[in-house]
N, C-alpha and C. Protein backbone atom coordinates (compact mmCIF):
# COMPACT_ATOMS: atom_id res chain seq x y z
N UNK A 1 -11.09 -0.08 22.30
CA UNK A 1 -9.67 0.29 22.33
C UNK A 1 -9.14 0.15 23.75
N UNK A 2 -7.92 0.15 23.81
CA UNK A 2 -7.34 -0.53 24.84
C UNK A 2 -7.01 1.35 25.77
N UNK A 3 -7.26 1.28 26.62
CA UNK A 3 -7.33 3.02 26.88
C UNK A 3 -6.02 3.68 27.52
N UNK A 4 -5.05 1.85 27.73
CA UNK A 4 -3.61 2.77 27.60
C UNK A 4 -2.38 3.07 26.50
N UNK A 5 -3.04 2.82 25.90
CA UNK A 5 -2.62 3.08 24.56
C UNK A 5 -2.68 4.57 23.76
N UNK A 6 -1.16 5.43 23.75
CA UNK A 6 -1.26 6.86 23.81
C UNK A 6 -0.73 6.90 22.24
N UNK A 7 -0.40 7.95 21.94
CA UNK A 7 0.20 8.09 20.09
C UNK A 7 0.65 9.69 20.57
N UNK A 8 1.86 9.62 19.69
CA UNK A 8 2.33 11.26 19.33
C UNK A 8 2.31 11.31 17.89
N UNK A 9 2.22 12.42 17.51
CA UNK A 9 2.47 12.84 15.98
C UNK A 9 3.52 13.51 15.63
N UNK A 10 4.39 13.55 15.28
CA UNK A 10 5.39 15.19 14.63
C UNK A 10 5.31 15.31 13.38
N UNK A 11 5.87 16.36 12.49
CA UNK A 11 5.75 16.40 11.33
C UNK A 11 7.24 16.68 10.86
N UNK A 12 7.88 16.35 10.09
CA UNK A 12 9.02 16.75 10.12
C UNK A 12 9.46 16.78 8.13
N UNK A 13 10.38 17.44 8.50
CA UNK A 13 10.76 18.01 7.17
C UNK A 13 12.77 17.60 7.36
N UNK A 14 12.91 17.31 6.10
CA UNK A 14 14.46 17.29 5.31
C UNK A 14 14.74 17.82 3.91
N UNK A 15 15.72 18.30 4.06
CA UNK A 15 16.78 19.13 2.61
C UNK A 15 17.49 19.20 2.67
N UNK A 16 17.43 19.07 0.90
CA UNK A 16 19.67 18.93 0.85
C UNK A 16 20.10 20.21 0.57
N UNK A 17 19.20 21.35 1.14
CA UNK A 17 20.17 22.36 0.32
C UNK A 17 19.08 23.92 1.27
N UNK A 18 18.19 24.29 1.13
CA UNK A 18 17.22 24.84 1.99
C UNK A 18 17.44 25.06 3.33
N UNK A 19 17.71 26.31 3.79
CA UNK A 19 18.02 26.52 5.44
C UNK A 19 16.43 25.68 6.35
N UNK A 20 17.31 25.76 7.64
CA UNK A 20 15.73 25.61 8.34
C UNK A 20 14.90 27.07 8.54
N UNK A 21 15.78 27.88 8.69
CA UNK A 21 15.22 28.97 9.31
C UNK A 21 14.25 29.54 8.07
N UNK A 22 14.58 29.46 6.52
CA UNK A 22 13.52 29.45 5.53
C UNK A 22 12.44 28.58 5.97
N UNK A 23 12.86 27.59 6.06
CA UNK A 23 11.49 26.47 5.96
C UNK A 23 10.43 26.77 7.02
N UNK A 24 10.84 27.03 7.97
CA UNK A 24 10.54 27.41 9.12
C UNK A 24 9.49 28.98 8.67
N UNK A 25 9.96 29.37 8.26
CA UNK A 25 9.40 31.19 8.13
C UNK A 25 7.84 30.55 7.18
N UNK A 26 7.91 29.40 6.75
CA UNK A 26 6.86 28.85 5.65
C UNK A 26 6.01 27.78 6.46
N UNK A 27 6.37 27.50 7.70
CA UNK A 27 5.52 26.42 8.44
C UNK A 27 5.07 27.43 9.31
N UNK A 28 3.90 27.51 10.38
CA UNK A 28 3.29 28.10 11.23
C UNK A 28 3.27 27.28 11.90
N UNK A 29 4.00 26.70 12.43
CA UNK A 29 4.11 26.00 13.49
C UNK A 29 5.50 25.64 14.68
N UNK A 30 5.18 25.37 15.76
CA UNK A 30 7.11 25.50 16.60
C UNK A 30 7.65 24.02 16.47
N UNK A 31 8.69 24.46 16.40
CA UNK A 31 9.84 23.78 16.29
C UNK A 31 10.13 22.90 17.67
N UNK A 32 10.04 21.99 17.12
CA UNK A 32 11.20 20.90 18.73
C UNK A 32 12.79 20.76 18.47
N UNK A 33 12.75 21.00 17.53
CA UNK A 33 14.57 21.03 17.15
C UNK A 33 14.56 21.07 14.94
N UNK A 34 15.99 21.88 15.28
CA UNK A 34 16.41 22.24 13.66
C UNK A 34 17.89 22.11 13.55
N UNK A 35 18.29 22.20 12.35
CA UNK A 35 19.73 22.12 12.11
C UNK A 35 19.42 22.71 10.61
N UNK A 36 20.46 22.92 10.11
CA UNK A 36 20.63 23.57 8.48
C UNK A 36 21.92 22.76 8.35
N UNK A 37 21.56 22.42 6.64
CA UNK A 37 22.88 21.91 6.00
C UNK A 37 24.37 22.74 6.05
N UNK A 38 25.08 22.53 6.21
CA UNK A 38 25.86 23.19 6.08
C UNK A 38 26.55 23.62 7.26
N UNK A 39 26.04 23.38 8.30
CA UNK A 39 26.24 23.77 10.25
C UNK A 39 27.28 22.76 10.60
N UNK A 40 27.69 23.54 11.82
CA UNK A 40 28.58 22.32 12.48
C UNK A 40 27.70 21.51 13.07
N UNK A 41 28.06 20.39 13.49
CA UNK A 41 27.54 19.47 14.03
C UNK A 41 27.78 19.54 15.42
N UNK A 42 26.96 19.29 16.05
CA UNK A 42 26.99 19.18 17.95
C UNK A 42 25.69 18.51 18.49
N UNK A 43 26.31 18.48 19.88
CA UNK A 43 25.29 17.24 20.86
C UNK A 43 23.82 18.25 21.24
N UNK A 44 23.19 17.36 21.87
CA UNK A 44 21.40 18.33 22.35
C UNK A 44 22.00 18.81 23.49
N UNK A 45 23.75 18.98 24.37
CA UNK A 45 24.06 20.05 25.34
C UNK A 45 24.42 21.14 24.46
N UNK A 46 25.00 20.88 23.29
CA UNK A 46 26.05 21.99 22.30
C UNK A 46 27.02 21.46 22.39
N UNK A 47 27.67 20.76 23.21
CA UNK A 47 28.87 20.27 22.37
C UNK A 47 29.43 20.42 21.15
N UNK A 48 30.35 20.68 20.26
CA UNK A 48 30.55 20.39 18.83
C UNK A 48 31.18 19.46 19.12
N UNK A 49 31.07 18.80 17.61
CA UNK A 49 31.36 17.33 16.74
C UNK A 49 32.02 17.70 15.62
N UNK A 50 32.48 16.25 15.19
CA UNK A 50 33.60 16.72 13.71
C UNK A 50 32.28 17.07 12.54
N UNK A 51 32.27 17.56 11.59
CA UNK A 51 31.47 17.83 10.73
C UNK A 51 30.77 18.87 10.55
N UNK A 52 29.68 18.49 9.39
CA UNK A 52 28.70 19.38 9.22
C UNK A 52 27.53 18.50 9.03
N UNK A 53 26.09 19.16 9.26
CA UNK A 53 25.25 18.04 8.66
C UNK A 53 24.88 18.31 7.34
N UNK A 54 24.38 17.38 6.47
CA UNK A 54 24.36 17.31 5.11
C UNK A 54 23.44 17.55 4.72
N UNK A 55 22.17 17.31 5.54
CA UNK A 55 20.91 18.23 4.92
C UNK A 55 19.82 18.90 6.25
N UNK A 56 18.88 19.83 5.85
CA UNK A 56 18.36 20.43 6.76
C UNK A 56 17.49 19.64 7.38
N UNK A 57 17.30 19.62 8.66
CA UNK A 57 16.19 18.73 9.54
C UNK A 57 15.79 19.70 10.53
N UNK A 58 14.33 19.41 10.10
CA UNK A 58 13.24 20.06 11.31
C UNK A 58 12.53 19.54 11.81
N UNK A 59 11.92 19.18 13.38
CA UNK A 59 10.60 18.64 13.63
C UNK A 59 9.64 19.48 14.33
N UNK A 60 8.97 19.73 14.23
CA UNK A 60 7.66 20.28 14.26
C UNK A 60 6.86 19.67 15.47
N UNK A 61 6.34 20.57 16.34
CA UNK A 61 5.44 20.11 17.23
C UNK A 61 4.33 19.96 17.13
N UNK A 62 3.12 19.03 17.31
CA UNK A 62 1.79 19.30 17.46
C UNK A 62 1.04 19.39 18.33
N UNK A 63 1.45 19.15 19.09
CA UNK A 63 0.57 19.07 20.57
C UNK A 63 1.99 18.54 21.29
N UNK A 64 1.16 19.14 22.96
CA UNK A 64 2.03 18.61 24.07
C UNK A 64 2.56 17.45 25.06
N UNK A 65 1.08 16.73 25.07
CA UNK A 65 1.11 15.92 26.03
C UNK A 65 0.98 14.81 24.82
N UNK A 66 1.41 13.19 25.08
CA UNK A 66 0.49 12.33 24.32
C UNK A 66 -1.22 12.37 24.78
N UNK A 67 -1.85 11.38 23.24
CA UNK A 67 -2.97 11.87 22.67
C UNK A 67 -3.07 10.33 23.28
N UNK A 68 -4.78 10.03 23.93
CA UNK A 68 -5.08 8.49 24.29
C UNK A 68 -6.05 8.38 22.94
N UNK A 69 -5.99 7.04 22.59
CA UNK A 69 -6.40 6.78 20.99
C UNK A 69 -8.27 6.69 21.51
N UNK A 70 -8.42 6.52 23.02
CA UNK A 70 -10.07 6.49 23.33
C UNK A 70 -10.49 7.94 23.17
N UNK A 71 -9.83 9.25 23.42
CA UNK A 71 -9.94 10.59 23.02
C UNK A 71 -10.20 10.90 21.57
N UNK A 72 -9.47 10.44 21.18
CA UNK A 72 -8.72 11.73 19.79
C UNK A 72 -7.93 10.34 18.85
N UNK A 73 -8.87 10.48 17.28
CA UNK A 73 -9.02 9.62 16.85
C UNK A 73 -7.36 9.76 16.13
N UNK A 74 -6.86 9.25 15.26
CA UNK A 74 -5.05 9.53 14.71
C UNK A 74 -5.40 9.86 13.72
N UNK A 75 -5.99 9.42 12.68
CA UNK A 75 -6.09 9.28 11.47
C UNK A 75 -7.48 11.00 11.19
N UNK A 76 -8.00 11.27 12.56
CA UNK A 76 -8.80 12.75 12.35
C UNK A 76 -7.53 13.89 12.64
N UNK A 77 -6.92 13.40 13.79
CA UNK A 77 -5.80 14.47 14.22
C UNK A 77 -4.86 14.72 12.74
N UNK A 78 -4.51 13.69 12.45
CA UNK A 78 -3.12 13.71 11.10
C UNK A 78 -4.09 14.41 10.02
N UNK A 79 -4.96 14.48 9.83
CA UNK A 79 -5.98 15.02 8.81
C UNK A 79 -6.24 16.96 8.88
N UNK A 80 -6.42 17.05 10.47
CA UNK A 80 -6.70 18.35 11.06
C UNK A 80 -5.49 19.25 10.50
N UNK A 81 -4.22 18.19 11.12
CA UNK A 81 -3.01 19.11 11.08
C UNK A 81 -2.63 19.61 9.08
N UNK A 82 -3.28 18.42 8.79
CA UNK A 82 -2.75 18.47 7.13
C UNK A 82 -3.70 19.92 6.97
N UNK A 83 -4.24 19.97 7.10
CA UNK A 83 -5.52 21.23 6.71
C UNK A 83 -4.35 22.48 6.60
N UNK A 84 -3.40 22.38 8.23
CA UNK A 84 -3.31 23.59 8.68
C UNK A 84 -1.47 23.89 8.08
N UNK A 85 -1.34 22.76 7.13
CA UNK A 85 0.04 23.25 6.60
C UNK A 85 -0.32 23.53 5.15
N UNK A 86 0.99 24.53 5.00
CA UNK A 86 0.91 25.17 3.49
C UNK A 86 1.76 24.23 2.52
N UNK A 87 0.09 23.40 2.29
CA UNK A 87 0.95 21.98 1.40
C UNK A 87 1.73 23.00 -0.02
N UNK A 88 1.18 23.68 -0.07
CA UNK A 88 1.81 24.39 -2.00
C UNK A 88 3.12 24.21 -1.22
N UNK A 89 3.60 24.55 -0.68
CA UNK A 89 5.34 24.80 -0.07
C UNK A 89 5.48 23.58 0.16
N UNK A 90 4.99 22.83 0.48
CA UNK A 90 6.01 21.59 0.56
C UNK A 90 5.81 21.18 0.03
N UNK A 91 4.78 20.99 -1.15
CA UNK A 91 4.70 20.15 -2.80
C UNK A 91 6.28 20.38 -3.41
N UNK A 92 6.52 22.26 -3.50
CA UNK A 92 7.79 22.72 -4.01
C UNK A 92 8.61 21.97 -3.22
N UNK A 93 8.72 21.65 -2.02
CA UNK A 93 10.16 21.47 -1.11
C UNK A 93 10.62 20.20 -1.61
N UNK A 94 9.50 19.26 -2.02
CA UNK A 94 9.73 17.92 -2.49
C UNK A 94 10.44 17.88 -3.94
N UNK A 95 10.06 18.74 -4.92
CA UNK A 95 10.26 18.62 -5.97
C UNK A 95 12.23 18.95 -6.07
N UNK A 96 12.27 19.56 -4.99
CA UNK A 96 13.81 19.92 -5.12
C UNK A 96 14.43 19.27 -4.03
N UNK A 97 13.84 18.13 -3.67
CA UNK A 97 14.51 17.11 -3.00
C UNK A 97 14.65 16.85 -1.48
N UNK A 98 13.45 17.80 -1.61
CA UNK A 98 12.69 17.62 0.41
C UNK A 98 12.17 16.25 0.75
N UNK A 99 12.12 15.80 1.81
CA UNK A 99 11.18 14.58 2.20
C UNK A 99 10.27 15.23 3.31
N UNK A 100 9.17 14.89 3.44
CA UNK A 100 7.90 15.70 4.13
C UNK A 100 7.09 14.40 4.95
N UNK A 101 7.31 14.06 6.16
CA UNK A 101 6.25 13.20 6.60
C UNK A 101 5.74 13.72 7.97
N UNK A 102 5.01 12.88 8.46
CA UNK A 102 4.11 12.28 9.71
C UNK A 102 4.90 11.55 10.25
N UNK A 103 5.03 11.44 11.88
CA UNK A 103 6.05 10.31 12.51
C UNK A 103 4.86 10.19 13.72
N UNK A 104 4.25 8.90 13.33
CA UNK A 104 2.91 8.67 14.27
C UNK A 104 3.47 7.41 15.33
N UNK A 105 4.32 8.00 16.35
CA UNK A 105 4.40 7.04 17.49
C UNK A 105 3.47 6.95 18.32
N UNK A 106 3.30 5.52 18.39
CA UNK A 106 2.25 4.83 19.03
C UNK A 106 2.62 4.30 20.24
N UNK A 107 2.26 4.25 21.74
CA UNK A 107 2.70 3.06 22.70
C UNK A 107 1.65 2.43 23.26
N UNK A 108 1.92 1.36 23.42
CA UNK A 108 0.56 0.68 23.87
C UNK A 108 1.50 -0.96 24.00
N UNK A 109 0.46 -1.63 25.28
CA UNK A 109 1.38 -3.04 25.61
C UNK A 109 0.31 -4.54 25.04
N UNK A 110 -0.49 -3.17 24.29
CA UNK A 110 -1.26 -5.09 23.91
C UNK A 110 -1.29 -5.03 21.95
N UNK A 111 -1.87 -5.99 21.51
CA UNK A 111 -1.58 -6.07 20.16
C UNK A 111 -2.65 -4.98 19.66
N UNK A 112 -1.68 -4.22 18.66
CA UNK A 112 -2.57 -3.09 18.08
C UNK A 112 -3.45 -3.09 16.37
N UNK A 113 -4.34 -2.48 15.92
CA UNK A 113 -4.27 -2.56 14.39
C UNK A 113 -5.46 -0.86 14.27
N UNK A 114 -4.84 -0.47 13.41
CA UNK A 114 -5.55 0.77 12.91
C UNK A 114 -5.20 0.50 11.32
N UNK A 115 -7.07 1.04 11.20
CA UNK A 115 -6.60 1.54 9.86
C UNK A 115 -6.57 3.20 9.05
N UNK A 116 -6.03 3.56 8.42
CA UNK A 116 -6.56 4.65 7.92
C UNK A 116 -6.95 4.80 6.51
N UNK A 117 -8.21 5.53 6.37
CA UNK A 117 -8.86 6.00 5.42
C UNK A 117 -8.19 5.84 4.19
N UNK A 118 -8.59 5.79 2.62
CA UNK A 118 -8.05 5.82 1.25
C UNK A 118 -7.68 7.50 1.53
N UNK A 119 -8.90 8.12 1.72
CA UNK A 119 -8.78 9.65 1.18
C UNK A 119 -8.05 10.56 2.10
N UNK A 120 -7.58 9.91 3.35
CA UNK A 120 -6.59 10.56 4.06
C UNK A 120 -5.19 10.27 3.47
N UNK A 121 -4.99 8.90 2.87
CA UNK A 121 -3.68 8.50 2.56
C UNK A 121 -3.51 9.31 1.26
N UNK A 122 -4.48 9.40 0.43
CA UNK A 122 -4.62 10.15 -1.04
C UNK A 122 -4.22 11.50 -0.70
N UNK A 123 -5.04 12.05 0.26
CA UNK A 123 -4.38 13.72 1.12
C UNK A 123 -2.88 13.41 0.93
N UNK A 124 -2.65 12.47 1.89
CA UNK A 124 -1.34 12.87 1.96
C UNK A 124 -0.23 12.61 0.64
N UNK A 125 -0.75 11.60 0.12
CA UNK A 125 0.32 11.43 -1.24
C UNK A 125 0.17 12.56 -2.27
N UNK A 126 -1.39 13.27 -2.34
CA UNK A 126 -1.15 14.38 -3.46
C UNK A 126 -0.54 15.33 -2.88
N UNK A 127 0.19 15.60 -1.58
CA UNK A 127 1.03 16.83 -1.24
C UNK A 127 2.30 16.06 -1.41
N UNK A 128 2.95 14.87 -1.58
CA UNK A 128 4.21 14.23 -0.88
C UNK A 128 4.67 14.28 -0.45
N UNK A 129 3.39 14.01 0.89
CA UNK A 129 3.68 13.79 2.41
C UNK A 129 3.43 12.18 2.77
N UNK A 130 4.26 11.93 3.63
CA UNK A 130 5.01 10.42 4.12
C UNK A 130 4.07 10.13 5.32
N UNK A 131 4.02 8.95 5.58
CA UNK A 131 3.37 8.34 6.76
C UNK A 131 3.80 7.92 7.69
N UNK A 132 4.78 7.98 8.39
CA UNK A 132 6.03 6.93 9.32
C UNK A 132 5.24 6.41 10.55
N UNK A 133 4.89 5.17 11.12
CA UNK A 133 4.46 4.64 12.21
C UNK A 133 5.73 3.90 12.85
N UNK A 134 6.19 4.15 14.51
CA UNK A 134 6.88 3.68 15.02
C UNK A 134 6.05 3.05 15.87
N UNK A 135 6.01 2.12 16.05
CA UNK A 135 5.09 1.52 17.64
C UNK A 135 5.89 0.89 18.52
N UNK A 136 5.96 1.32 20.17
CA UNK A 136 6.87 1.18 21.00
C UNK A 136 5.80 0.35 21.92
N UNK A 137 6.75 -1.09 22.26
CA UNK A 137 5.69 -1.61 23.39
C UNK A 137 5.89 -1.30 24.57
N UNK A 138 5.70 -1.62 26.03
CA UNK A 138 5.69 -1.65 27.31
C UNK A 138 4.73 -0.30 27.59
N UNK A 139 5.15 0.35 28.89
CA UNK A 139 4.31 1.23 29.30
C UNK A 139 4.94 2.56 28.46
N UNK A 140 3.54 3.23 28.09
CA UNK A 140 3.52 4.52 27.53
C UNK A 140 4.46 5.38 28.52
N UNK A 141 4.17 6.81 27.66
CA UNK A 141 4.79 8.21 28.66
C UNK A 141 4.40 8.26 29.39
């Protein structure tokens, strides 16, 4: 592996109807930012904006720093964290029209390929939880 090549994870959650501050009381984990449906809309100073937003968005932290892929494997980390959420609650959150994923940004400046496991991807589809990979080239964080 190429050893400058870093990855973040978040986990993030959406609803059309579900506060964050519920969803939130059901994740054990902190928050990097939330909004609830139904809020005014404003900038990351506070500013307000015309509107409201239309459904709830949360992202979830997992760690602090980026992760180097020669450390800390992605596909063990995304596995660890699945352990430590209360999939029964977000099985429900889905069924009433939640979306539940993984947002596995990757940076790295040379050509990449990972794979992950059947029975990690199976983890995640029997909770309906999402996989999102962004990969950003040039120099990492």
């Amino acid at each position: 592996m190429n050893t400058s090549t870093k990855f973040r994870v978040g986990f993030h959650i959406t609803h059309p109807s579900i506060s964050a501050n519920e969803i939130e009381s059901m994740i054990a984990l902190p928050t990097k930012y939330s909004y609830s449906v139904g809020m005014q809309k404003k900038t990351k100073s506070g500013n307000l904006l015309n509107g409201v937003y239309k459904e709830t968005n949360i992202t979830f932290i997992l760690h602090d720093k980026p992760l180097c892929v020669d450390d800390v494997s992605m596909e063990k980390f995304i596995d660890e964290q699945l352990e430590l959420l209360n999939c029964d609650y977000l099985k429900e959150l889905s069924t009433t029209g939640g979306v539940t994923f993984f947002l596995l940004g990757i940076f790295c400046q040379d050509n990449v390929m990972y794979y992950f496991e059947p029975k990690l991807l199976s983890k995640l589809s029997t909770n309906n939880i999402g996989l999102k990979i962004d990969i950003y080239g040039g120099p990492g964080p």
